[in-house]
PDB file of N, CA and C in Angstrom:
ATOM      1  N   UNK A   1     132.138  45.762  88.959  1.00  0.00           N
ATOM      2  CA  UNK A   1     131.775  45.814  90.376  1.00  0.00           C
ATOM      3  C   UNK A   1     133.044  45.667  91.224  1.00  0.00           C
ATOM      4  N   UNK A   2     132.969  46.725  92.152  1.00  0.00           N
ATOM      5  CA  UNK A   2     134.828  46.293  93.159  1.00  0.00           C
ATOM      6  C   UNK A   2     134.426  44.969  94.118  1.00  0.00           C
ATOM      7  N   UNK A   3     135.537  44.543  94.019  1.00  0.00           N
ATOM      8  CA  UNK A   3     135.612  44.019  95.310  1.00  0.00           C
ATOM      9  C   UNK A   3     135.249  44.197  96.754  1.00  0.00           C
ATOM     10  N   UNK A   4     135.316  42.997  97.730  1.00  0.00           N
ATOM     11  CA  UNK A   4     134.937  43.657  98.821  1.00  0.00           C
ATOM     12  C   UNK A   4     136.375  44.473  99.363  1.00  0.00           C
ATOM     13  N   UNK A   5     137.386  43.631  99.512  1.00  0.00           N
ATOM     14  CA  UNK A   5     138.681  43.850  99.806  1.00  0.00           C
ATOM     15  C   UNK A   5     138.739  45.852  99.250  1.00  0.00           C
ATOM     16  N   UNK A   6     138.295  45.661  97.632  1.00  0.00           N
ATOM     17  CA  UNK A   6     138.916  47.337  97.164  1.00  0.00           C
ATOM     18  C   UNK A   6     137.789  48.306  97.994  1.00  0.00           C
ATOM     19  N   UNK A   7     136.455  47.470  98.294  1.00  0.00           N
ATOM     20  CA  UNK A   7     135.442  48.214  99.210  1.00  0.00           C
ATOM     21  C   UNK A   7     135.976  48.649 100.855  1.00  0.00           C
ATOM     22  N   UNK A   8     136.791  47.854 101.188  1.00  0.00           N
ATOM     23  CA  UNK A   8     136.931  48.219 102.469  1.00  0.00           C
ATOM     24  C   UNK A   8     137.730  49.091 102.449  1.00  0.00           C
ATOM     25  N   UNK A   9     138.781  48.879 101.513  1.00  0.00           N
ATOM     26  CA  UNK A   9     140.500  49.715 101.027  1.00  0.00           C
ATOM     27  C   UNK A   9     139.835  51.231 100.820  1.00  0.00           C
ATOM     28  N   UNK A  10     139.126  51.100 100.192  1.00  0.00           N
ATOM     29  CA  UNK A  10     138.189  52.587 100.049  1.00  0.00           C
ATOM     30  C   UNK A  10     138.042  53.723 101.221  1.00  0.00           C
ATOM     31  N   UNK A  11     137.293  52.121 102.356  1.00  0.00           N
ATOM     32  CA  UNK A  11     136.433  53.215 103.572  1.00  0.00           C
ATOM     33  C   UNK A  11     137.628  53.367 104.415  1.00  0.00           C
ATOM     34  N   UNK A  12     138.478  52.650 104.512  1.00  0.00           N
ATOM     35  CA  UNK A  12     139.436  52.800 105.603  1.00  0.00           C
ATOM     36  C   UNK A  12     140.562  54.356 105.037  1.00  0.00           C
ATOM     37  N   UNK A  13     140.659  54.284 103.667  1.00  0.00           N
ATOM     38  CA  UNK A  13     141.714  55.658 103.327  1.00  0.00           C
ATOM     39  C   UNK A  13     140.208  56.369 103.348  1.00  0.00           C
ATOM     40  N   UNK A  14     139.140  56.536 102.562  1.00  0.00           N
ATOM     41  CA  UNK A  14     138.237  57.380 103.511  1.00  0.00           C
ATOM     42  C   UNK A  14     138.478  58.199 104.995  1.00  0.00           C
ATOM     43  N   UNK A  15     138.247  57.320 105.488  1.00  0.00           N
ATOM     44  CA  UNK A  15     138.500  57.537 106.831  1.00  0.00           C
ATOM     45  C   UNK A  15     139.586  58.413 107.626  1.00  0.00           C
ATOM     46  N   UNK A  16     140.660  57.540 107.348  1.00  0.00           N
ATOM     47  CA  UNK A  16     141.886  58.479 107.496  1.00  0.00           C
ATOM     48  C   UNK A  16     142.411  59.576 106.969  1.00  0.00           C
ATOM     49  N   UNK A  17     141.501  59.722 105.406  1.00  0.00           N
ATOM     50  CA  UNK A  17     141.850  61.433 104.809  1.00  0.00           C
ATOM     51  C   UNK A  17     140.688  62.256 105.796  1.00  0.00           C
ATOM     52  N   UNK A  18     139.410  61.830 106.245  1.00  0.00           N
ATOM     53  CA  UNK A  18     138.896  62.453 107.274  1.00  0.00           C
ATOM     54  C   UNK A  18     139.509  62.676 108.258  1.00  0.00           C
ATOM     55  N   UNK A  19     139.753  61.869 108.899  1.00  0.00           N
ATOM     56  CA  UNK A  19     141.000  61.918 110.340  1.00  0.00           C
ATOM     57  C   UNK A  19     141.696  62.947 110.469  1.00  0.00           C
ATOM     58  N   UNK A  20     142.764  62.844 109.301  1.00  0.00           N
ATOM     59  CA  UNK A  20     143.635  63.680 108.824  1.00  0.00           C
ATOM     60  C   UNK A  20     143.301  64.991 108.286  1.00  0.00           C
ATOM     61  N   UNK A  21     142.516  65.615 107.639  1.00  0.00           N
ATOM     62  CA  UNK A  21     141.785  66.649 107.747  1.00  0.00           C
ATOM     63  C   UNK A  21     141.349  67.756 108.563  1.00  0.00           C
ATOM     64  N   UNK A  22     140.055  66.852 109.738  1.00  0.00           N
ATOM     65  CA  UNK A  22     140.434  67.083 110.754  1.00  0.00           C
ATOM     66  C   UNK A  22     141.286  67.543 112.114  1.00  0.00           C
ATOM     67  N   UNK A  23     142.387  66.353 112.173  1.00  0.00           N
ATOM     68  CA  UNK A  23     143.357  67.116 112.642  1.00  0.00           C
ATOM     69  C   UNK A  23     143.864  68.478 112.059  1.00  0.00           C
ATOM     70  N   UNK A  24     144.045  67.830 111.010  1.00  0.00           N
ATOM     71  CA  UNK A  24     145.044  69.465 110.438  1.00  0.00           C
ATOM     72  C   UNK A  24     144.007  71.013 110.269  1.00  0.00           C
ATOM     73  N   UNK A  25     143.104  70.796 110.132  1.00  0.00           N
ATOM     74  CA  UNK A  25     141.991  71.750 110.771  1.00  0.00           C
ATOM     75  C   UNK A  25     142.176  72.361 111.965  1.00  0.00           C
ATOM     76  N   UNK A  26     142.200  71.525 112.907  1.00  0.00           N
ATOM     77  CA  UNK A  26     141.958  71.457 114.765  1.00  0.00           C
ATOM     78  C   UNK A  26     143.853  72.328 115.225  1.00  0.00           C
ATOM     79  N   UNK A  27     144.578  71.651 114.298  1.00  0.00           N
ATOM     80  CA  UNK A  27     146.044  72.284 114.354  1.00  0.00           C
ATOM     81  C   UNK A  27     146.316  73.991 114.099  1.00  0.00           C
ATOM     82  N   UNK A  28     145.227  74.134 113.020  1.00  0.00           N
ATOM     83  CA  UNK A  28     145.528  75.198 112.388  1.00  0.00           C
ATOM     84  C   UNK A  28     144.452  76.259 112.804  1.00  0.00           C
ATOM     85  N   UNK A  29     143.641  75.707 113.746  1.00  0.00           N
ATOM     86  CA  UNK A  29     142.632  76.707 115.003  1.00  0.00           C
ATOM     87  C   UNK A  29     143.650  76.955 116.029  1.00  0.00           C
ATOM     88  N   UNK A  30     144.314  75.837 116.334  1.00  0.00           N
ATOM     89  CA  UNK A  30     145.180  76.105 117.557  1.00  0.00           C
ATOM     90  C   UNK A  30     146.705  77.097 117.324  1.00  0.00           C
ATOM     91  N   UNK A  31     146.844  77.039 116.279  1.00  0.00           N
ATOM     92  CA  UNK A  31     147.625  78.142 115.936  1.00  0.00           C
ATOM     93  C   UNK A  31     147.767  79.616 115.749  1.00  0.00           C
ATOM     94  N   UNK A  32     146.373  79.961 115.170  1.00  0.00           N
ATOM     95  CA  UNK A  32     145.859  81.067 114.757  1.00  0.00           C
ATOM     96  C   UNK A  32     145.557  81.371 116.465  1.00  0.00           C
ATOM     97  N   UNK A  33     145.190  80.600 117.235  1.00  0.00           N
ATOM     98  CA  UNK A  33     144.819  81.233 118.553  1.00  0.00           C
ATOM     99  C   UNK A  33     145.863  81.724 119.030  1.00  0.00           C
ATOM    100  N   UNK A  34     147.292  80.720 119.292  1.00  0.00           N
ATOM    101  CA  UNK A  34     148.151  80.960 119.333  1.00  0.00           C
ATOM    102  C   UNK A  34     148.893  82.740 118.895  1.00  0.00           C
ATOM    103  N   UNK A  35     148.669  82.380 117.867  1.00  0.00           N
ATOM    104  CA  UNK A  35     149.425  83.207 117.042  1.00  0.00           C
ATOM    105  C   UNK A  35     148.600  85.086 117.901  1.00  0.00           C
ATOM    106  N   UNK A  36     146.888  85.007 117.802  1.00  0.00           N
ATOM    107  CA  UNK A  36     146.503  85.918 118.207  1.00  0.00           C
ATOM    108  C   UNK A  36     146.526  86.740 119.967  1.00  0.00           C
ATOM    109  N   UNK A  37     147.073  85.640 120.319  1.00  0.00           N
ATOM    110  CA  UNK A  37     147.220  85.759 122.198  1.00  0.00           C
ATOM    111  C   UNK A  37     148.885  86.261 121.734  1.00  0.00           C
ATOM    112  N   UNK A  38     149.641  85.906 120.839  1.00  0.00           N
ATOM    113  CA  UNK A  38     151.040  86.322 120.523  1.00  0.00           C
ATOM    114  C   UNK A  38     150.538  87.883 120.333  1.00  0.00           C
ATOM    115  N   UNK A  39     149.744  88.050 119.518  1.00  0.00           N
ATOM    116  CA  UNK A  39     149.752  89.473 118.998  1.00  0.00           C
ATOM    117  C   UNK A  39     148.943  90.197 120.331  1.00  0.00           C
ATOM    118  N   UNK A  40     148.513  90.123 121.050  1.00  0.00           N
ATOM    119  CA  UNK A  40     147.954  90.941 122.140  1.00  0.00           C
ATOM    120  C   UNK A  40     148.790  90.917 123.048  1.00  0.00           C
ATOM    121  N   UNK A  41     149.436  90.153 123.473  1.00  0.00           N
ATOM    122  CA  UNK A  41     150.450  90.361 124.469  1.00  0.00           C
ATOM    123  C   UNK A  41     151.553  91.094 124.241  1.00  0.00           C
ATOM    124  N   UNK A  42     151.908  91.197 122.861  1.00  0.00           N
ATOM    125  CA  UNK A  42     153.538  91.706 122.385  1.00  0.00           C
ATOM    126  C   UNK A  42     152.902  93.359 122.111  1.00  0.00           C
ATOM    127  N   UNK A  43     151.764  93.500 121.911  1.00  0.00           N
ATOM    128  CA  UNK A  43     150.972  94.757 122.253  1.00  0.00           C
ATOM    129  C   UNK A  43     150.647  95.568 123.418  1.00  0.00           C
ATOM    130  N   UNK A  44     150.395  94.415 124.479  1.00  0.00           N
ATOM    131  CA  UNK A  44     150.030  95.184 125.766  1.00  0.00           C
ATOM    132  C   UNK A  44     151.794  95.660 126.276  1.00  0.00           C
ATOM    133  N   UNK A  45     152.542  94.873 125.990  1.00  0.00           N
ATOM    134  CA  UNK A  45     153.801  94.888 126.769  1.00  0.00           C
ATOM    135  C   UNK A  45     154.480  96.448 125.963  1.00  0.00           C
ATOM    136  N   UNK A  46     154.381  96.868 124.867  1.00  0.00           N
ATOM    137  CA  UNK A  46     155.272  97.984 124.148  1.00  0.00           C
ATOM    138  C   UNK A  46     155.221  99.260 124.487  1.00  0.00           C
TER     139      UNK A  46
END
């Protein structure tokens, strides 16, 4: 049976690989948007 201590140690890196996930998800929407307003503009301008 774990501990409570290894129980909490659990939910808290839980947590933060969610967090972290997340973000890097939310990063990598904002890029691709990025990236696609890059490609329409360097289009309209040629």
């Amino acid at each position: 049976m774990k501990s409570a201590h290894s129980f909490t140690s659990d939910i808290k890196r839980h947590s933060e690989g969610t967090f972290t996930s997340d973000f890097t998800e939310h990063l990598d929407n904002m890029k691709a948007r990025d990236f696609v307003h890059w490609l329409i503009n360097a289009k309209r301008y040629r």
